[in-house]
Protein backbone atom coordinates (compact mmCIF):
# COMPACT_ATOMS: atom_id res chain seq x y z
CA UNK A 1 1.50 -18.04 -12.20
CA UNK A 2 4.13 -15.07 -13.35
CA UNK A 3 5.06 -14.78 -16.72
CA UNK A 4 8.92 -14.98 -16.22
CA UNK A 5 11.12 -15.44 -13.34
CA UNK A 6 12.62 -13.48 -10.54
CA UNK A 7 16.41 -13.78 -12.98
CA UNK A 8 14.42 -12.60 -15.92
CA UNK A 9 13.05 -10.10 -14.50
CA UNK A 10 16.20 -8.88 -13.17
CA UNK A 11 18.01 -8.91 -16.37
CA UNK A 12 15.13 -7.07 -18.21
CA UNK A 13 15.52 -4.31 -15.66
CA UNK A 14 19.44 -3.84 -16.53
CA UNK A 15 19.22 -2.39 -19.73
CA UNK A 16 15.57 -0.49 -18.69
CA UNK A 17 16.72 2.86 -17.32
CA UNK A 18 15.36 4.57 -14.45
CA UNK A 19 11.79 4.09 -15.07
CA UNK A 20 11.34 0.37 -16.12
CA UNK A 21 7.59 -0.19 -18.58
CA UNK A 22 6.27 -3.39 -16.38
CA UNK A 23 2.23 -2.47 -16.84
CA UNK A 24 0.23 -5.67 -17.06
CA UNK A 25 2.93 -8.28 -16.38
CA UNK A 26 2.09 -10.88 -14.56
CA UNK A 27 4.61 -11.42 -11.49
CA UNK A 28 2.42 -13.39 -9.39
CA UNK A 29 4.46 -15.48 -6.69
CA UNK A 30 7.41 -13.80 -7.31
CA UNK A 31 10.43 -13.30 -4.83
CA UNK A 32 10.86 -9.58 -5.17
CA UNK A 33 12.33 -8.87 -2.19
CA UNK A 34 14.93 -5.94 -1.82
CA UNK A 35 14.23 -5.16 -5.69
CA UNK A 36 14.81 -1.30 -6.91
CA UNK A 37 11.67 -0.44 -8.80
CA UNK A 38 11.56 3.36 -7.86
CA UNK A 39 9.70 5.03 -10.85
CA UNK A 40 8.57 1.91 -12.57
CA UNK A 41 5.19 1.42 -14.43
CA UNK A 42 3.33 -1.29 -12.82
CA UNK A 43 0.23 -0.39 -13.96
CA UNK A 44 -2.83 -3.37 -13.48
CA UNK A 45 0.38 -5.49 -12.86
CA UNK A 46 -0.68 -8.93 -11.21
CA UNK A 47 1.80 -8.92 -7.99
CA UNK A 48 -0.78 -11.60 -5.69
CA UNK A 49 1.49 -13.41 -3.51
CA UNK A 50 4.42 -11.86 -4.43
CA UNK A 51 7.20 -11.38 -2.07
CA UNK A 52 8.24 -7.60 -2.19
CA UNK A 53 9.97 -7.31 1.28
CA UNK A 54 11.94 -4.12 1.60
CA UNK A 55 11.26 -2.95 -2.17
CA UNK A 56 11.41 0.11 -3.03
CA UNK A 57 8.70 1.29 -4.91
CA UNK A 58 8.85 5.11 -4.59
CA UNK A 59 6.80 7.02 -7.04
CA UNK A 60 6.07 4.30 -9.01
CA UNK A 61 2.73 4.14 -11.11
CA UNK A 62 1.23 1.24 -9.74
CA UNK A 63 -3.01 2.20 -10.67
CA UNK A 64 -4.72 -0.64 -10.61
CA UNK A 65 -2.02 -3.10 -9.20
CA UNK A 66 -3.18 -6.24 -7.98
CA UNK A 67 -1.51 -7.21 -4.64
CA UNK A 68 -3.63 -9.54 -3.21
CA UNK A 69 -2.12 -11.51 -0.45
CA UNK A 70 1.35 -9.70 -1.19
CA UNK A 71 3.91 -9.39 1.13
CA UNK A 72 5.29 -5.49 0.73
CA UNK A 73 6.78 -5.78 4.85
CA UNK A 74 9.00 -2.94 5.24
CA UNK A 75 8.29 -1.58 1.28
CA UNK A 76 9.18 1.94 0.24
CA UNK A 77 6.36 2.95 -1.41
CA UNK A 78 6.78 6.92 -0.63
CA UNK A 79 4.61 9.11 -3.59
CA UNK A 80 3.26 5.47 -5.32
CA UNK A 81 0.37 5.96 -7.18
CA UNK A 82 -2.02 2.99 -5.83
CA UNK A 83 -5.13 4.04 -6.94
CA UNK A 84 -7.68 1.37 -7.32
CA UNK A 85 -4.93 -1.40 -6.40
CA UNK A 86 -6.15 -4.07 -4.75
CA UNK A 87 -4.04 -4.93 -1.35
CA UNK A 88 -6.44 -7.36 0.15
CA UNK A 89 -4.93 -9.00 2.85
CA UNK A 90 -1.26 -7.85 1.61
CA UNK A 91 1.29 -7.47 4.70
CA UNK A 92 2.22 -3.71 4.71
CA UNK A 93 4.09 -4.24 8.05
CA UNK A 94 6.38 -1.12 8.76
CA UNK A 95 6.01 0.16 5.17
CA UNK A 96 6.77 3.72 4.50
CA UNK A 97 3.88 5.01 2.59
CA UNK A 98 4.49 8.72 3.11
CA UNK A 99 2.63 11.03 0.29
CA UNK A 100 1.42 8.12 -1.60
CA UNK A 101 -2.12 7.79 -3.42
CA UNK A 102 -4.10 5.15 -2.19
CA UNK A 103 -7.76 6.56 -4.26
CA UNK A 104 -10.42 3.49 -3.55
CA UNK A 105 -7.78 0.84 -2.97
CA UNK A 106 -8.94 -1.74 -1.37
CA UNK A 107 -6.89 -2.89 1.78
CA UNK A 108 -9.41 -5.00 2.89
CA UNK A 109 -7.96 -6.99 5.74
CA UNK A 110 -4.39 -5.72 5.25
CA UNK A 111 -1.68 -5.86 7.96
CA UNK A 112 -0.68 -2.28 7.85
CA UNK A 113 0.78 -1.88 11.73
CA UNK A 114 3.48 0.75 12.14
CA UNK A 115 3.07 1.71 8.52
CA UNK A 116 3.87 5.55 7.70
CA UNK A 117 0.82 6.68 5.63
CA UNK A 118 1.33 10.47 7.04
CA UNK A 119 -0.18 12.98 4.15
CA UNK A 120 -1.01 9.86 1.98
CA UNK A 121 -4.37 11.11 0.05
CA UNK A 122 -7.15 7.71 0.13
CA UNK A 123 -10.13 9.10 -0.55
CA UNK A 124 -13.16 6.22 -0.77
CA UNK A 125 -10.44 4.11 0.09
CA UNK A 126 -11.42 0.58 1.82
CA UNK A 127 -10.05 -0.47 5.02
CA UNK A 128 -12.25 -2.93 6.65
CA UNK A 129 -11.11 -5.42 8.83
CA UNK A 130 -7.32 -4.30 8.21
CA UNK A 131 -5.05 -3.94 11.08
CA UNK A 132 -3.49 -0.41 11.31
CA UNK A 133 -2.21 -0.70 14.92
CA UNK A 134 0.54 1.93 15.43
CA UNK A 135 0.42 3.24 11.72
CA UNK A 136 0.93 7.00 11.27
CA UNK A 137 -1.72 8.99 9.41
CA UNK A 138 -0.85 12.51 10.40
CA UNK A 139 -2.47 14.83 8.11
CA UNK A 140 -3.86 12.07 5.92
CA UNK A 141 -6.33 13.14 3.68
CA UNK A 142 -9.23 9.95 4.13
CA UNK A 143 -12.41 11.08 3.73
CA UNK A 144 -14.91 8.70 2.97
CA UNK A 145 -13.10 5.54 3.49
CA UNK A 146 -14.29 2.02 4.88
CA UNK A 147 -12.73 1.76 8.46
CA UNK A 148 -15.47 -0.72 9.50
CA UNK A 149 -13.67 -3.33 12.07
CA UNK A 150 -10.27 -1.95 11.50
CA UNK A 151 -8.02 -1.96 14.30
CA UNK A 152 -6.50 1.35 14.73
CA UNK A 153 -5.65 0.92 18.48
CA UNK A 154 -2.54 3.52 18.75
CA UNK A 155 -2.97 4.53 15.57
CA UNK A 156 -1.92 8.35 15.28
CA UNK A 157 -4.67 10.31 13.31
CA UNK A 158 -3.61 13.59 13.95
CA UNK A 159 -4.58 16.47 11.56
CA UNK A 160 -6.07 13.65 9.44
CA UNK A 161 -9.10 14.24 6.94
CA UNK A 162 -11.72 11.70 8.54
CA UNK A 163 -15.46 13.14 7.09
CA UNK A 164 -17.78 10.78 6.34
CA UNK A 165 -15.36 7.74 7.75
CA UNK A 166 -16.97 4.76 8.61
CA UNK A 167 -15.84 3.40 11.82
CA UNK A 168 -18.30 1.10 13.33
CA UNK A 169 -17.03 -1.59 15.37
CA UNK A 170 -13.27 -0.21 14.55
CA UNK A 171 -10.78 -0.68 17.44
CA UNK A 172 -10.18 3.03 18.82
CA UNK A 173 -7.98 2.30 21.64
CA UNK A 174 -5.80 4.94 22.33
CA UNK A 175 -5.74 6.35 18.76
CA UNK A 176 -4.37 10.10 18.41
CA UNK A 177 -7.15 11.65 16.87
CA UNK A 178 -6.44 15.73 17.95
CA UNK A 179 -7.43 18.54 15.11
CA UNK A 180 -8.59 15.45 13.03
């Protein structure tokens, strides 16, 4: 259960600049959907469940970020620092992920199809079982993530950093994987 409410929230974040101090809140359940958080420190926030549809979350400091279950569909999270967030079965549907930091996350399950992840670094990061049909992870640097059972049927992989990958039983089909 969050710890105030979506108008709270919103009226803590007039007065808080361009970088609003969020680490450790609890916004749970919350509809955050359309909200400006470029910038802000969500640091080991608890976000499961919350609605974050077409956010934008650019650069923001979000180590450690619990999104389980979250729906981020169509997010901005371009140069957000993710590491060791949890996104377990969050809905990263056509999310633009571009340069962000994604350092053993867990997207265990996620729906990440047609997300832009191009030159996003996720080293050790876990992917298993997630859907990544479509998504774009040119020049990606990946190496030794957790693709096991992921679907990355169309998936375009070019130029990405793929050693030590695990991709048993992943869905291949038609994924771009030239000077990977």
């Amino acid at each position: 259960m969050a710890e105030i409410t979506r108008k709270e929230l919103l009226l803590a974040l007039i007065g808080s600049g361009d970088r609003p101090r969020l680490s450790g809140l609890d916004l749970g359940g919350l509809d955050l959907a359309e909200i400006d958080l470029r910038g802000a420190n969500l640091r080991n926030a608890k976000l499961g469940g919350a609605d974050l549809s077409y956010a934008d979350l650019s650069e923001a400091a979000m180590a450690g970020t619990v999104l389980l279950d979250a729906n981020l569909s169509r997010a901005k999270l371009i140069s957000a620092n993710l590491t060791n967030a949890d996104l377990t079965g969050a809905n990263l549907h056509e999310a633009q992920m571009s340069t962000c930091v994604l350092t053993g996350a867990n997207l265990a399950n996620a729906r990440l199809t047609f997300t832009k992840l191009s030159e996003c670094v996720a080293s050790d990061a876990h992917f298993q079982g997630a859907n990544l049909n479509g998504a774009n992870l040119t020049f990606a640097k990946i190496a030794s993530c957790n693709f096991v059972g992921a679907n990355l049927s169309g998936a375009d992989l070019s130029g990405a950093d793929l050693r030590d990958c695990d991709l048993r039983g992943a869905n291949l089909t038609f994924a771009n994987f030239s000077d990977a």
